[in-house]
Protein backbone atom coordinates (compact mmCIF):
# COMPACT_ATOMS: atom_id res chain seq x y z
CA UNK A 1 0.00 0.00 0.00
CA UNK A 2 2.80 2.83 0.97
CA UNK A 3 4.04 2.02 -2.63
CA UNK A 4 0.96 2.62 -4.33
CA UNK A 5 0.56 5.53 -2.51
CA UNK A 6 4.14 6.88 -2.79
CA UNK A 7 3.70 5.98 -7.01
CA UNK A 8 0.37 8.46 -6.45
CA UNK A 9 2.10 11.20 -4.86
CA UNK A 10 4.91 11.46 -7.38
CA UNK A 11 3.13 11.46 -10.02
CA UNK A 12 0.95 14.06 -8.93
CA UNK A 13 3.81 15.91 -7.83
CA UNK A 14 4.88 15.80 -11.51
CA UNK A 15 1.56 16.63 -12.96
CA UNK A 16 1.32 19.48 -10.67
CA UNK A 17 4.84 20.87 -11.50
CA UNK A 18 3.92 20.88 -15.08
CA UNK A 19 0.88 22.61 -15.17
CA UNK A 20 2.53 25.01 -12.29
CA UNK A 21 6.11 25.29 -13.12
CA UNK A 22 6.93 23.94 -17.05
CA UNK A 23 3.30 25.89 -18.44
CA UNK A 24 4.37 29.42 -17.16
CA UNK A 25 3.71 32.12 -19.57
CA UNK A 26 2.58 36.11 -19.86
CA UNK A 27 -0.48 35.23 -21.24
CA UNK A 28 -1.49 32.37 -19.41
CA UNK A 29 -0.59 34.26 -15.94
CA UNK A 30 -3.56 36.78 -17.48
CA UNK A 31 -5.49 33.60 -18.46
CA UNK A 32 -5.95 31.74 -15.76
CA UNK A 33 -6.00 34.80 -13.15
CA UNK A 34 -8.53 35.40 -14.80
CA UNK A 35 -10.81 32.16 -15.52
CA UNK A 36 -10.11 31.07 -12.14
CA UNK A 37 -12.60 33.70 -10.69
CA UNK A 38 -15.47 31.92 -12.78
CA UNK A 39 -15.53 28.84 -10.06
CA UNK A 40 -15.20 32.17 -7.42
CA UNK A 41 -18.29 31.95 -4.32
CA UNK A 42 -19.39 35.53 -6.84
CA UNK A 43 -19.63 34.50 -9.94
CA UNK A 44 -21.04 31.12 -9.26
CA UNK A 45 -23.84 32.46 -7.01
CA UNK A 46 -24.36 35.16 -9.32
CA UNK A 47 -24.64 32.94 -12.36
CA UNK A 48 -26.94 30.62 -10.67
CA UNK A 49 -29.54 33.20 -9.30
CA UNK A 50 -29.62 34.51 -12.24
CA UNK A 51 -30.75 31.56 -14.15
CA UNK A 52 -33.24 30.59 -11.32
CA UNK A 53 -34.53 33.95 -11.14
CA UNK A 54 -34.45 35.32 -14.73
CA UNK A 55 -34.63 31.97 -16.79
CA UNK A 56 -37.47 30.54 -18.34
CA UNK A 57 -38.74 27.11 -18.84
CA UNK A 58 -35.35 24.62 -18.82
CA UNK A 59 -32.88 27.78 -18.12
CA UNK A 60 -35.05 28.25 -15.34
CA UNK A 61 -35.36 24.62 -14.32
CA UNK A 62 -31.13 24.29 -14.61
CA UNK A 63 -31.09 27.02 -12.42
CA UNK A 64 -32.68 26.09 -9.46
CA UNK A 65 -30.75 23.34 -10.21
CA UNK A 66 -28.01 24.83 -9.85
CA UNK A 67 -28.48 26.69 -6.58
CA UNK A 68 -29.30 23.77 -4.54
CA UNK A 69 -25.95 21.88 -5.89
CA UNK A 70 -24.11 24.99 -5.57
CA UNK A 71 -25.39 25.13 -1.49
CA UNK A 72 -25.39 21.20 -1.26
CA UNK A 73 -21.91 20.47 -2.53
CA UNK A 74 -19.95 22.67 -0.35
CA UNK A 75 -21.03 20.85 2.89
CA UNK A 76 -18.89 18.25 2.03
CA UNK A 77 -16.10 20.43 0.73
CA UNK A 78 -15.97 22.46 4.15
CA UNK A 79 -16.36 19.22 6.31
CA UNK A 80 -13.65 17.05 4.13
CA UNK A 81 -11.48 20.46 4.62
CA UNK A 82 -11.69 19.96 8.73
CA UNK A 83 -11.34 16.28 8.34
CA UNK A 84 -8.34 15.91 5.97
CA UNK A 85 -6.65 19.38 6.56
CA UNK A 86 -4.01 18.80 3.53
CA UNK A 87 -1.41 21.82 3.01
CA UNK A 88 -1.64 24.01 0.15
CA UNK A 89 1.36 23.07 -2.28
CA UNK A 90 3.19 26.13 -2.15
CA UNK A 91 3.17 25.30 1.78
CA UNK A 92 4.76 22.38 0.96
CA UNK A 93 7.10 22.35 -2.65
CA UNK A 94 9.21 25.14 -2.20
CA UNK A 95 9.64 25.74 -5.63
CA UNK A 96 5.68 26.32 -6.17
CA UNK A 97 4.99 29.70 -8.17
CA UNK A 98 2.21 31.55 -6.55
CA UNK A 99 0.62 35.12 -7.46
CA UNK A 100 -0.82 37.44 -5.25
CA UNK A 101 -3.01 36.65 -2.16
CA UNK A 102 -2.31 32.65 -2.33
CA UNK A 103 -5.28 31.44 0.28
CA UNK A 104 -4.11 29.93 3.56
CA UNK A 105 -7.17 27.24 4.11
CA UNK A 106 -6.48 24.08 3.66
CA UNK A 107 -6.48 22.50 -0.05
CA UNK A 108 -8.27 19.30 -0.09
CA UNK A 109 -11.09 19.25 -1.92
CA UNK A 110 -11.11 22.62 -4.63
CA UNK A 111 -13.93 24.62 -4.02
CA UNK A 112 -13.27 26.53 -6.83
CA UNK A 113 -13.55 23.26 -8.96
CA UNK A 114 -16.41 21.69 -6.89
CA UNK A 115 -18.43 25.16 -7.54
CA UNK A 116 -17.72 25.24 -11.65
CA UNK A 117 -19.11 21.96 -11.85
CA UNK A 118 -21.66 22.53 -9.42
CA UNK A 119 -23.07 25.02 -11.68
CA UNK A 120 -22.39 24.08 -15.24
CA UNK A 121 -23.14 19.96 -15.14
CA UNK A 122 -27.31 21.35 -14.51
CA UNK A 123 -27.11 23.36 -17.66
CA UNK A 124 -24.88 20.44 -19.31
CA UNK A 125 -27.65 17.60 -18.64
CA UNK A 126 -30.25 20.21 -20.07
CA UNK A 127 -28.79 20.43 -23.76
CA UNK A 128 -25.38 18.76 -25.57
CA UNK A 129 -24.10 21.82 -27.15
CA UNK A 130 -23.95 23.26 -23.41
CA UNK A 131 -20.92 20.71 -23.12
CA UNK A 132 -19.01 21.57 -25.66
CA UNK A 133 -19.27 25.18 -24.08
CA UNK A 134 -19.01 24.48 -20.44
CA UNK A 135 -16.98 21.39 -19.71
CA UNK A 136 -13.84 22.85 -21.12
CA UNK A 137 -14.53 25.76 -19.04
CA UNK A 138 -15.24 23.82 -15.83
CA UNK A 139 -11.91 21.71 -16.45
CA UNK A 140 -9.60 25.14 -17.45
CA UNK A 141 -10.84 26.54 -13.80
CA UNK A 142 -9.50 23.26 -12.00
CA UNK A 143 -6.35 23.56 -14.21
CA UNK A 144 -6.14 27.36 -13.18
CA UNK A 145 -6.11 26.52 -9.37
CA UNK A 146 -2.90 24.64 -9.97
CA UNK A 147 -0.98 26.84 -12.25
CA UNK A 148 -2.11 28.96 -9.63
CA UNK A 149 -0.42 26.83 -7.12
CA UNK A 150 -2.92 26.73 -5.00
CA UNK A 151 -4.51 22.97 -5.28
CA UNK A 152 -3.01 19.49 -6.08
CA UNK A 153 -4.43 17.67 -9.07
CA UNK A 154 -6.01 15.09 -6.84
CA UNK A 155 -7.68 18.35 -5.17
CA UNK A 156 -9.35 19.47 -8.55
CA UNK A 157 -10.44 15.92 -9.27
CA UNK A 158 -11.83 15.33 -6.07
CA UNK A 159 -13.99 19.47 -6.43
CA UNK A 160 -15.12 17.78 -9.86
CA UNK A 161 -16.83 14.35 -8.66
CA UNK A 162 -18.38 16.50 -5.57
CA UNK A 163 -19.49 19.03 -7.84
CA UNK A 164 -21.03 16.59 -10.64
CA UNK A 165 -22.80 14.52 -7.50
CA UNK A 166 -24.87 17.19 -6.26
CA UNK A 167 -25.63 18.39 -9.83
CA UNK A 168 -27.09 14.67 -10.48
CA UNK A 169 -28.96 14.78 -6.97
CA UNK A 170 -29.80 18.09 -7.83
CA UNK A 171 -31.43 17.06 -10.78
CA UNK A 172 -32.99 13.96 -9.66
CA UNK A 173 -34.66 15.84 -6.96
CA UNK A 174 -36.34 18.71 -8.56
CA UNK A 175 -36.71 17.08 -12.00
């Protein structure tokens, strides 16, 4: 087991150095600075109040939608945070390249991630073409929180499957 899990950790270690340390450039510091505020507690709450207020018919629907996997997904974000209180990874790989105002909570799961997904997979399920929009979106904000270096790739994967669960309960429940 300590070998599967060393294996894990290195090679998330590599994938992380990539994306944060090998993928550096002008544009893509302005990129994802910016794209990562899209899976931001504003924009997402925003965005889904909108839809649930302002929609009609299935806009409407995947907004509501929306809002209650939005709320529902971050208790298990904020209680796996307190539970498994993993370190940030420029707390922990000194070589990490961070911008301004790096967050000091702990990093396990991405609520950034979890929130994207939270939001887009209602309006996914409700027509294909919103996945060839919005999934590339959803996965470019979990790819920003690690060039970032603010979240692990396990982190982002782990905001993504809690994200996409409450989006499907959210769904099953009010459709």
């Amino acid at each position: 087991m300590d070998r599967v899990v060393s294996w894990l950790v290195r090679h998330e270690r590599r994938m992380f150095n990539f994306v944060n340390r090998r993928m550096q450039h002008r544009r893509l510091d302005l990129f994802f600075n910016g794209i990562t505020h899209l899976g931001g507690a504003t924009a997402m709450i925003v965005i889904a109040l909108s839809m649930a207020i302002f929609g009609r018919g299935s806009w409407k629907l995947a907004g509501l939608e929306s809002c209650i996997a939005l709320a529902v997904s971050h208790i298990p974000v904020a209680v796996i945070k307190k539970k498994y209180p993993r370190l940030r990874p420029y707390l922990v790989l000194p070589d990490t390249i961070t911008y301004k105002n790096p967050l000091k909570d702990h990093s396990f799961p991405s609520g950034h991630t979890t929130a994207i997904f939270s939001v887009t997979v209602p309006l996914m399920l409700m027509s294909p073409w919103c996945v060839a929009l919005l999934l590339p979106i959803a996965i470019l904000v979990g790819v920003s929180r690690m060039y970032l270096g603010l979240h692990y790739p396990s982190d982002c994967l782990a905001g993504s499957v809690i994200g996409t669960g409450a989006a499907f309960a959210a769904a099953a429940f009010i459709g």
